[in-house]
C-alpha atoms as a PDB file:
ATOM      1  CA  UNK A   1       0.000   0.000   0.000  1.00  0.00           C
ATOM      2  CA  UNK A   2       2.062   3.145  -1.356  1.00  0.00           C
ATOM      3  CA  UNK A   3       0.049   6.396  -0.807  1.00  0.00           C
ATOM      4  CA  UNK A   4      -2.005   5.054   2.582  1.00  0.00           C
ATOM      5  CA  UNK A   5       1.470   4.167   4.086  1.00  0.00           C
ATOM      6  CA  UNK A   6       3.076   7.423   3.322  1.00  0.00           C
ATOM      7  CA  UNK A   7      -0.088   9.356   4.456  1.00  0.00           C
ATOM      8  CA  UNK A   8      -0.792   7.275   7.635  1.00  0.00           C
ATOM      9  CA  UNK A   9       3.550   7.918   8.563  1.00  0.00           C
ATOM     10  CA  UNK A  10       3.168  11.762   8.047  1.00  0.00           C
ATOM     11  CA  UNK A  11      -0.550  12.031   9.620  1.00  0.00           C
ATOM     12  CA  UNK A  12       1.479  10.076  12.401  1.00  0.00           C
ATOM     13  CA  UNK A  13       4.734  12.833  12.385  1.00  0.00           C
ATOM     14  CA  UNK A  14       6.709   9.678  11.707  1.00  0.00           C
ATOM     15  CA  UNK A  15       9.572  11.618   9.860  1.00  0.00           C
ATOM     16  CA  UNK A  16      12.027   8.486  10.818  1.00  0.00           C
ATOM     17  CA  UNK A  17      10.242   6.267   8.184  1.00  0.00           C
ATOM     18  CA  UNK A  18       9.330   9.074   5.474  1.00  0.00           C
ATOM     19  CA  UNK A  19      13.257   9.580   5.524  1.00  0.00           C
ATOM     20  CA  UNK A  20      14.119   6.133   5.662  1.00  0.00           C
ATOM     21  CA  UNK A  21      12.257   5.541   2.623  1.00  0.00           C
ATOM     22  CA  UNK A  22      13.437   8.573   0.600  1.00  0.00           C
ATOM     23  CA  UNK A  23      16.948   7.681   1.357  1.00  0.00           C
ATOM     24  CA  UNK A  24      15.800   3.885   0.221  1.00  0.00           C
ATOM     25  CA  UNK A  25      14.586   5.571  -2.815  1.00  0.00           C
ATOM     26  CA  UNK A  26      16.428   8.118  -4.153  1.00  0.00           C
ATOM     27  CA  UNK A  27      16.742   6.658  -7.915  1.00  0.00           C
ATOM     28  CA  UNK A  28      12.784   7.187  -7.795  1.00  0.00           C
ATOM     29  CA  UNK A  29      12.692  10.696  -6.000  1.00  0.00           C
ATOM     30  CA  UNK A  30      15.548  11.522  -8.953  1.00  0.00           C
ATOM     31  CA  UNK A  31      13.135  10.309 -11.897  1.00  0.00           C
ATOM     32  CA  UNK A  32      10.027  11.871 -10.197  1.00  0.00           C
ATOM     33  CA  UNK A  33      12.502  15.252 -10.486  1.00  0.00           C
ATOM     34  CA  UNK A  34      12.804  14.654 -13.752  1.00  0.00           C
ATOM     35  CA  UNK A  35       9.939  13.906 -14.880  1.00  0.00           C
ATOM     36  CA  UNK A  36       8.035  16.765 -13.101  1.00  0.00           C
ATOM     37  CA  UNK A  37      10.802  18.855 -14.700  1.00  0.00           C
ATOM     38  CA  UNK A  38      10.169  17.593 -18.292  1.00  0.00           C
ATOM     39  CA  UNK A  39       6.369  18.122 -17.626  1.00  0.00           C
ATOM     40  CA  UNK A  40       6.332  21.306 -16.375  1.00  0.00           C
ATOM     41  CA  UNK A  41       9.547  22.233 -18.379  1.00  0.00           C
ATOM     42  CA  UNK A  42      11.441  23.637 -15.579  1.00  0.00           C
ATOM     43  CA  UNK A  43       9.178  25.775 -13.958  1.00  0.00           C
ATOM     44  CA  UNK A  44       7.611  23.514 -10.971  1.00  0.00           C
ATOM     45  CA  UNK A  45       9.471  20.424 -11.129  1.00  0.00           C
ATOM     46  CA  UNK A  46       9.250  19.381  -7.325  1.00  0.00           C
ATOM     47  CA  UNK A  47       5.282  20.508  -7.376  1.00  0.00           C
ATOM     48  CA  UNK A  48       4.910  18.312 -10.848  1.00  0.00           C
ATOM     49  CA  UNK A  49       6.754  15.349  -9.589  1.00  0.00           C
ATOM     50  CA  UNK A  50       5.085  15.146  -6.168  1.00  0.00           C
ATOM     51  CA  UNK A  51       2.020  15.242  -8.066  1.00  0.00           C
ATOM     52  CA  UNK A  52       3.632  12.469 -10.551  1.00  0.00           C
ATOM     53  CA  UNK A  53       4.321  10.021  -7.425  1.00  0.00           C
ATOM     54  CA  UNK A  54       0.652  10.793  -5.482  1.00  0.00           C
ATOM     55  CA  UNK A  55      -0.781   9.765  -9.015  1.00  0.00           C
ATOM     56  CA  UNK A  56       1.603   6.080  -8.923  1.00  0.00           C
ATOM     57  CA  UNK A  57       1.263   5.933  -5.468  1.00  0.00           C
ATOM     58  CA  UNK A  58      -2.430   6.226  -5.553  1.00  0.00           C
ATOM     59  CA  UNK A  59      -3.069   4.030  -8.373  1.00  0.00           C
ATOM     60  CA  UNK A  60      -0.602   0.968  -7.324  1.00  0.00           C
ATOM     61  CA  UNK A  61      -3.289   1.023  -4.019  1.00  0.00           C
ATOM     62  CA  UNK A  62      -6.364   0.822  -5.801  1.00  0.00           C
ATOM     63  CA  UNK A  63      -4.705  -1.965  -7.959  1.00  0.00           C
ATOM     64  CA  UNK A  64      -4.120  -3.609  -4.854  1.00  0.00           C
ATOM     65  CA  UNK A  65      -7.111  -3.336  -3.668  1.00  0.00           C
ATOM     66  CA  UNK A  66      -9.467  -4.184  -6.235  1.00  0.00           C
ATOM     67  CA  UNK A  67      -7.082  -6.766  -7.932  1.00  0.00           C
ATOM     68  CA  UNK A  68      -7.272  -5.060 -10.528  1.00  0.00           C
ATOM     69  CA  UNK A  69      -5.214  -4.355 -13.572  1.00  0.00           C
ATOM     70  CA  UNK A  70      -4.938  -2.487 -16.928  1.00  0.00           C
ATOM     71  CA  UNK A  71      -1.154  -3.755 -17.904  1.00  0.00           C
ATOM     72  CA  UNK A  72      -2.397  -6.596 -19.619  1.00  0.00           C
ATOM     73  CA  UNK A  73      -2.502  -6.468 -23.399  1.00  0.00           C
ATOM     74  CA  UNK A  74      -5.994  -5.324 -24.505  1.00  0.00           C
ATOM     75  CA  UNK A  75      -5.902  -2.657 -21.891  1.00  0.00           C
ATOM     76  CA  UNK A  76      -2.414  -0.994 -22.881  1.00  0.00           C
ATOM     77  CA  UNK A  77      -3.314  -1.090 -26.319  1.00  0.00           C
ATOM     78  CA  UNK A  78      -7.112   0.599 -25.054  1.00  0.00           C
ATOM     79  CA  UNK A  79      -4.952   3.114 -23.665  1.00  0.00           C
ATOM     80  CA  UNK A  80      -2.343   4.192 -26.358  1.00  0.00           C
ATOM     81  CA  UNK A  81      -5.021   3.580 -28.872  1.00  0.00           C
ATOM     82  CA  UNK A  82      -7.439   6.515 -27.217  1.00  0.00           C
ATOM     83  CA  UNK A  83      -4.350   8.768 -25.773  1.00  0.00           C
ATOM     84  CA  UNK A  84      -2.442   8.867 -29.093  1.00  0.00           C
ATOM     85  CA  UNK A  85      -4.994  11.045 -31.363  1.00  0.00           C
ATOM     86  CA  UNK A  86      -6.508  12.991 -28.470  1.00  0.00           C
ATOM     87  CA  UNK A  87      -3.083  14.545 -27.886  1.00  0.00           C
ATOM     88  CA  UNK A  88      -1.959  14.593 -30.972  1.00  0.00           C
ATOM     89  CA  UNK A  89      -5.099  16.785 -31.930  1.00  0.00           C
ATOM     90  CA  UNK A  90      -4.581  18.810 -28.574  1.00  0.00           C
ATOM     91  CA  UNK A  91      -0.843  19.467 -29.469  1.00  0.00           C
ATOM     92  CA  UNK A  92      -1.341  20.568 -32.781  1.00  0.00           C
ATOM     93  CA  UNK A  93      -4.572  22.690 -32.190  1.00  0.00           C
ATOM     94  CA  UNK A  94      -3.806  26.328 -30.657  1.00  0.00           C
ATOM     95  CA  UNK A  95      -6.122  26.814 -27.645  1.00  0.00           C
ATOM     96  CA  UNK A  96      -6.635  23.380 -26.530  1.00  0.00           C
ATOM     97  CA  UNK A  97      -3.100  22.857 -25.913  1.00  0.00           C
ATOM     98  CA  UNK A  98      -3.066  23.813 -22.132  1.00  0.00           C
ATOM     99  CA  UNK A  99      -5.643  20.863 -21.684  1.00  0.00           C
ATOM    100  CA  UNK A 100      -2.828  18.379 -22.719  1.00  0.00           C
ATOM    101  CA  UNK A 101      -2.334  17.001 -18.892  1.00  0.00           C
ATOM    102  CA  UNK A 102      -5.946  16.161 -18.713  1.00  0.00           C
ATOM    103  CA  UNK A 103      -6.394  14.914 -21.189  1.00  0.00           C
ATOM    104  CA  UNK A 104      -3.520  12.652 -20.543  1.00  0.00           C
ATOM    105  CA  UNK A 105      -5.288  11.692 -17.236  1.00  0.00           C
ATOM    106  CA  UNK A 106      -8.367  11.707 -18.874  1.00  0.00           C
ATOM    107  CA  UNK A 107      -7.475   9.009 -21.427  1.00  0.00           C
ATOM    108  CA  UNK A 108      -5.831   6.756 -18.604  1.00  0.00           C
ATOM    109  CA  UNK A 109      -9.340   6.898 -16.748  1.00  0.00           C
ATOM    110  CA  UNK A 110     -11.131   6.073 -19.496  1.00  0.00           C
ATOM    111  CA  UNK A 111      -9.404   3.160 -20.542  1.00  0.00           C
ATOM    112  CA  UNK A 112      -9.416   2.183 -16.891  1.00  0.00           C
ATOM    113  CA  UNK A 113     -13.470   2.080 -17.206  1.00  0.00           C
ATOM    114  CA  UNK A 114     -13.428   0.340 -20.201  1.00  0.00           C
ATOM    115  CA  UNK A 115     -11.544  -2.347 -19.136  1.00  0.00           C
ATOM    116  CA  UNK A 116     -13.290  -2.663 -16.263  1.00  0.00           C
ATOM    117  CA  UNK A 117     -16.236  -2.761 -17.446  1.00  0.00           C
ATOM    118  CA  UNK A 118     -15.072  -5.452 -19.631  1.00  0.00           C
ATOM    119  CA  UNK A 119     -15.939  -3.827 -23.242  1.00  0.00           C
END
């Protein structure tokens, strides 16, 4: 359980573990850096990653949970299949190009419901 773990140590002030695990960790807290940094190029890259990690955090728990997965075949290929023109239209149209995050989230979701749903 990633996110309730993390959230139950720092609702607890348990700054021993929350350390323990960064310095574990620090290849991931590195890429989530980087990857907040290539998202928000440059401007927010700690605010971007920690929102990066919440959303893996967050969604390896209600895998768990649910026993659930979309990393099997039909639902990766769900995914790309719906995220590949909706960003390629948002990237190449003017004013729609700030809504490229959500709809980045948006397709995940989506193919999530799909696949749940067992269309």
């Amino acid at each position: 359980m990633a996110a309730f773990e993390y959230i139950w140590a720092l609702f607890q002030l348990d700054f021993g573990y929350l350390i323990k695990v960064a310095m574990e960790n620090l290849h991931w807290i590195f890429l989530f850096y980087a990857v907040g940094y290539f998202f928000s190029n440059g401007k927010a890259p700690l605010k971007r990653g920690f929102i990066n990690f919440m959303l893996v955090a967050t969604s390896i728990d209600i895998f768990i949970l649910t026993g659930f997965s979309i990393y099997t075949a039909g639902g990766l290929a769900l995914l790309y299949f719906t995220r590949v023109p909706v960003l390629l239209y948002l990237e190449k149209s003017k004013g729609l190009s700030q809504y490229f995050t959500l709809a980045w989230l948006s397709t995940w979701f989506i193919a999530i419901t799909v696949v749940a749903l067992g269309m």
